[in-house]
N, C-alpha and C. Protein backbone atom coordinates (compact mmCIF):
# COMPACT_ATOMS: atom_id res chain seq x y z
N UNK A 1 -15.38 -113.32 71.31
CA UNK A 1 -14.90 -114.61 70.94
C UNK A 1 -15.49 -114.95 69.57
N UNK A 2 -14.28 -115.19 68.54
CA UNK A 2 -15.11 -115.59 67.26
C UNK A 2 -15.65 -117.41 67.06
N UNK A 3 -15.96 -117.83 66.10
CA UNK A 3 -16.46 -118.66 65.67
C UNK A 3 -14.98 -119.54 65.33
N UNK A 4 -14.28 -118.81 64.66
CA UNK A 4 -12.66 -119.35 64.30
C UNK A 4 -12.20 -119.49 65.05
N UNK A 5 -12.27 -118.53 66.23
CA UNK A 5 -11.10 -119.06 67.76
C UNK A 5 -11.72 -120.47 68.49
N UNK A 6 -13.09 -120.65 68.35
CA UNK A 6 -13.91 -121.41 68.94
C UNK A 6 -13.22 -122.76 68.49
N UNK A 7 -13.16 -122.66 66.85
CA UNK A 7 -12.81 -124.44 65.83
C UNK A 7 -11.45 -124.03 66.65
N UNK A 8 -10.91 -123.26 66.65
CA UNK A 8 -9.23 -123.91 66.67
C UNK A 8 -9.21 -124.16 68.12
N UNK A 9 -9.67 -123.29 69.27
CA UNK A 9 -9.40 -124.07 70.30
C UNK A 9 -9.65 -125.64 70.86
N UNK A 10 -10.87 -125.75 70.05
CA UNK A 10 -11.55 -126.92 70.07
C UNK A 10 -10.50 -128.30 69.09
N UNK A 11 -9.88 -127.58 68.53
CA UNK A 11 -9.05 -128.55 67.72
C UNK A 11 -8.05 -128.61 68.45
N UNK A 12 -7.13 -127.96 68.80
CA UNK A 12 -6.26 -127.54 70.19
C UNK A 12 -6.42 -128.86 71.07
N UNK A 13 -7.25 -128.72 71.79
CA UNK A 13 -7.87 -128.99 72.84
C UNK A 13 -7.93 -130.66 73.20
N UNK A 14 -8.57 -131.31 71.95
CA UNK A 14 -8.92 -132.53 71.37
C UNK A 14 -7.46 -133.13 71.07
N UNK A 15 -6.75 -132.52 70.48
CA UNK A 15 -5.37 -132.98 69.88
C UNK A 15 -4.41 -132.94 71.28
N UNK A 16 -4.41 -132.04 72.04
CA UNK A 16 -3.58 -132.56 73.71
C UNK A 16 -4.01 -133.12 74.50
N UNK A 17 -5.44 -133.57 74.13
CA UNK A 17 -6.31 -134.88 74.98
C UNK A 17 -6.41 -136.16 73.92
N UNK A 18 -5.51 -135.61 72.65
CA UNK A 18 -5.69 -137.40 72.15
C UNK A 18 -7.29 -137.91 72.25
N UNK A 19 -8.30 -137.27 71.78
CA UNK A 19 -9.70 -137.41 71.60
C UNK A 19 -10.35 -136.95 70.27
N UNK A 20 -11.24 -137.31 69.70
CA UNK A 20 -11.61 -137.29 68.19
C UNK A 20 -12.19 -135.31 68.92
N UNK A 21 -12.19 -134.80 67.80
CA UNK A 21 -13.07 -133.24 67.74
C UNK A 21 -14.28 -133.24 67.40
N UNK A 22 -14.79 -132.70 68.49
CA UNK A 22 -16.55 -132.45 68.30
C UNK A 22 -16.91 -130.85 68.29
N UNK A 23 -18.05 -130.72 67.22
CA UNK A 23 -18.79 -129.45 67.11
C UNK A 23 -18.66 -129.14 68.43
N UNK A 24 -18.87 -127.52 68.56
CA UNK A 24 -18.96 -126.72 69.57
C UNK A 24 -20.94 -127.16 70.03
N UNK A 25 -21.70 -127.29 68.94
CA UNK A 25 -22.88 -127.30 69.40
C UNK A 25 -23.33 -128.57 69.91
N UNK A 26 -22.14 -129.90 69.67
CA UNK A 26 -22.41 -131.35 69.95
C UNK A 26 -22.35 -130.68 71.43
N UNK A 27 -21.05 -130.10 72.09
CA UNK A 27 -21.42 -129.53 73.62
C UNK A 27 -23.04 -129.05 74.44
N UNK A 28 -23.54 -128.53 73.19
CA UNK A 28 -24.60 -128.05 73.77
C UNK A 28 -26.01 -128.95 73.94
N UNK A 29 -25.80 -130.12 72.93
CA UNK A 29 -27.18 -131.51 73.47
C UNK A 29 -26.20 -132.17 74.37
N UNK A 30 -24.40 -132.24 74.69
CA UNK A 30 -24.25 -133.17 76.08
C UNK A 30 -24.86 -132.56 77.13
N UNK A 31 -24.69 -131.36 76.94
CA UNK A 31 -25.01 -130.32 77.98
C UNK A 31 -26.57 -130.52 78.58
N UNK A 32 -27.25 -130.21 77.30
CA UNK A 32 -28.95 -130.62 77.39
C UNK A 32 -28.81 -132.33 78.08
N UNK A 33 -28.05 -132.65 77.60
CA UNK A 33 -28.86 -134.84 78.12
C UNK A 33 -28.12 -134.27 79.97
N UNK A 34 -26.66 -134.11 80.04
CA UNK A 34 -26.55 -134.12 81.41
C UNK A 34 -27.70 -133.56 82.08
N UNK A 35 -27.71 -132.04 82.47
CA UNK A 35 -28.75 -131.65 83.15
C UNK A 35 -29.30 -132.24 83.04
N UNK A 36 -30.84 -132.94 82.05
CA UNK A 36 -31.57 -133.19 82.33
C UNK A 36 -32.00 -134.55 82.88
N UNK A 37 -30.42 -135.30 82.90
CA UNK A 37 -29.87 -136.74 83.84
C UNK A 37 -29.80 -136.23 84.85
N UNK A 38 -29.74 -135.04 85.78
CA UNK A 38 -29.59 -134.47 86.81
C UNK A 38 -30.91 -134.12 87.25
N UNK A 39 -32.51 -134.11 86.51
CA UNK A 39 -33.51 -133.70 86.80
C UNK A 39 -33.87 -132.32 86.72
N UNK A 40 -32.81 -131.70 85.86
CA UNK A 40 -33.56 -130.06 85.47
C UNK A 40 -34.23 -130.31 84.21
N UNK A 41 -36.05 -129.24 84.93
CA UNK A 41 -36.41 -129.58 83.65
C UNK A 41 -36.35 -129.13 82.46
N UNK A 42 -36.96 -129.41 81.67
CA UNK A 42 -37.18 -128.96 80.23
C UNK A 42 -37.39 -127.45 80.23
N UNK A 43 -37.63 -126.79 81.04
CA UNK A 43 -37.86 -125.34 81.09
C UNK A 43 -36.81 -124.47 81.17
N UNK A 44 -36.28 -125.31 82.61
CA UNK A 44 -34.74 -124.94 83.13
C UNK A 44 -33.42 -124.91 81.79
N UNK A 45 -33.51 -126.02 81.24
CA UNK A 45 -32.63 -126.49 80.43
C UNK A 45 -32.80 -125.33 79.18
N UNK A 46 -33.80 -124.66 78.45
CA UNK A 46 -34.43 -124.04 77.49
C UNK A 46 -33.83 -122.76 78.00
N UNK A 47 -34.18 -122.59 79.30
CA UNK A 47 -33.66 -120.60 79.43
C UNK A 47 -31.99 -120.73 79.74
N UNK A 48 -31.53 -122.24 80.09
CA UNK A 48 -29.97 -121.69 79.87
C UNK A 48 -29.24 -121.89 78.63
N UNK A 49 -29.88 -122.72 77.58
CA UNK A 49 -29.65 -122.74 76.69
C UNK A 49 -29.81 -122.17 75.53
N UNK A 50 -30.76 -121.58 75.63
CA UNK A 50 -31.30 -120.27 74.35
C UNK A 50 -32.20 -121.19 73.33
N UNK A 51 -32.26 -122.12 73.59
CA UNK A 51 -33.51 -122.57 72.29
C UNK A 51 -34.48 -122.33 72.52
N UNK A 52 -35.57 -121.99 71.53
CA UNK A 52 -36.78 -121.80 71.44
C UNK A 52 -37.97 -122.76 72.55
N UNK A 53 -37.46 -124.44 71.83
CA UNK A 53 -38.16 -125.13 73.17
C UNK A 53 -37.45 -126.68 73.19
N UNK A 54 -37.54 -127.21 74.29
CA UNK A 54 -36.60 -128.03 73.94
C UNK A 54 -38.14 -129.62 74.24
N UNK A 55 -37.66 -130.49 73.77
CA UNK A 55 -38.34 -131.59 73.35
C UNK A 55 -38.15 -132.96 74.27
N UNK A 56 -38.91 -132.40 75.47
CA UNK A 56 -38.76 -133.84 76.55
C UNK A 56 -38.56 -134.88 76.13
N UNK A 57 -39.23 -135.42 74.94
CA UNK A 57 -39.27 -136.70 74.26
C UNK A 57 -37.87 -136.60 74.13
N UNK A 58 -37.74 -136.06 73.10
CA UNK A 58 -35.86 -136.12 72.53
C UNK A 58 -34.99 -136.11 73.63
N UNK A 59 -35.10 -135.53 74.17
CA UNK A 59 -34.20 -135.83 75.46
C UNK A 59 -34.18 -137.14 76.28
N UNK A 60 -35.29 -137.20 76.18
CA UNK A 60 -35.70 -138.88 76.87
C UNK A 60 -34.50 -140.29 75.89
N UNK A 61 -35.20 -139.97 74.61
CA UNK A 61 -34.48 -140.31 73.81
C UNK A 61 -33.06 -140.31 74.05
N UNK A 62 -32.48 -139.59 74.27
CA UNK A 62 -30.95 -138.99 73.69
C UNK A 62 -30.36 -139.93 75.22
N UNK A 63 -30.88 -139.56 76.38
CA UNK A 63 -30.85 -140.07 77.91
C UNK A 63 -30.53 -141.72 77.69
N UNK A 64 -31.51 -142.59 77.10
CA UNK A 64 -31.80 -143.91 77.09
C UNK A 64 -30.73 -144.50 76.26
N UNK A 65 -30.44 -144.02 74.68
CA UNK A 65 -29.39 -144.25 74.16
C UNK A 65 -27.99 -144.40 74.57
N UNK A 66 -27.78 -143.59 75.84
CA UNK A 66 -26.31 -143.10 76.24
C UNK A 66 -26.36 -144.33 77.72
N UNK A 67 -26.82 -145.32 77.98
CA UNK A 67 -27.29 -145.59 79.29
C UNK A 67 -26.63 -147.21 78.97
């Protein structure tokens, strides 16, 4: 799967849901705030996501904002 199939599906996608287009990686902090609104922790969240480490605070953060 390239990087180009990724934008266009994603543009695709957004345009037959009548919804603004978001980065492929904006998916990956909703992804991070859900789970960790679900109580997986910071550890959990890090090995399915591939980052180096992820930042309880910021997440806390990101959690409270959306609430």
């Amino acid at each position: 799967m390239t990087k180009s199939f990724l934008h266009h599906e994603m543009s695709r996608g957004a345009s037959l849901a009548g919804v603004k287009r978001i980065r492929v990686h904006d998916l990956r902090h909703s992804y991070c705030i859900v789970t960790y609104q679900y109580g997986f922790s910071a550890v959990a969240i890090e090995n399915r996501v591939g980052h180096e480490s992820v930042d309880v605070r910021l997440l806390s953060t990101y959690c409270r904002k959306g609430k």
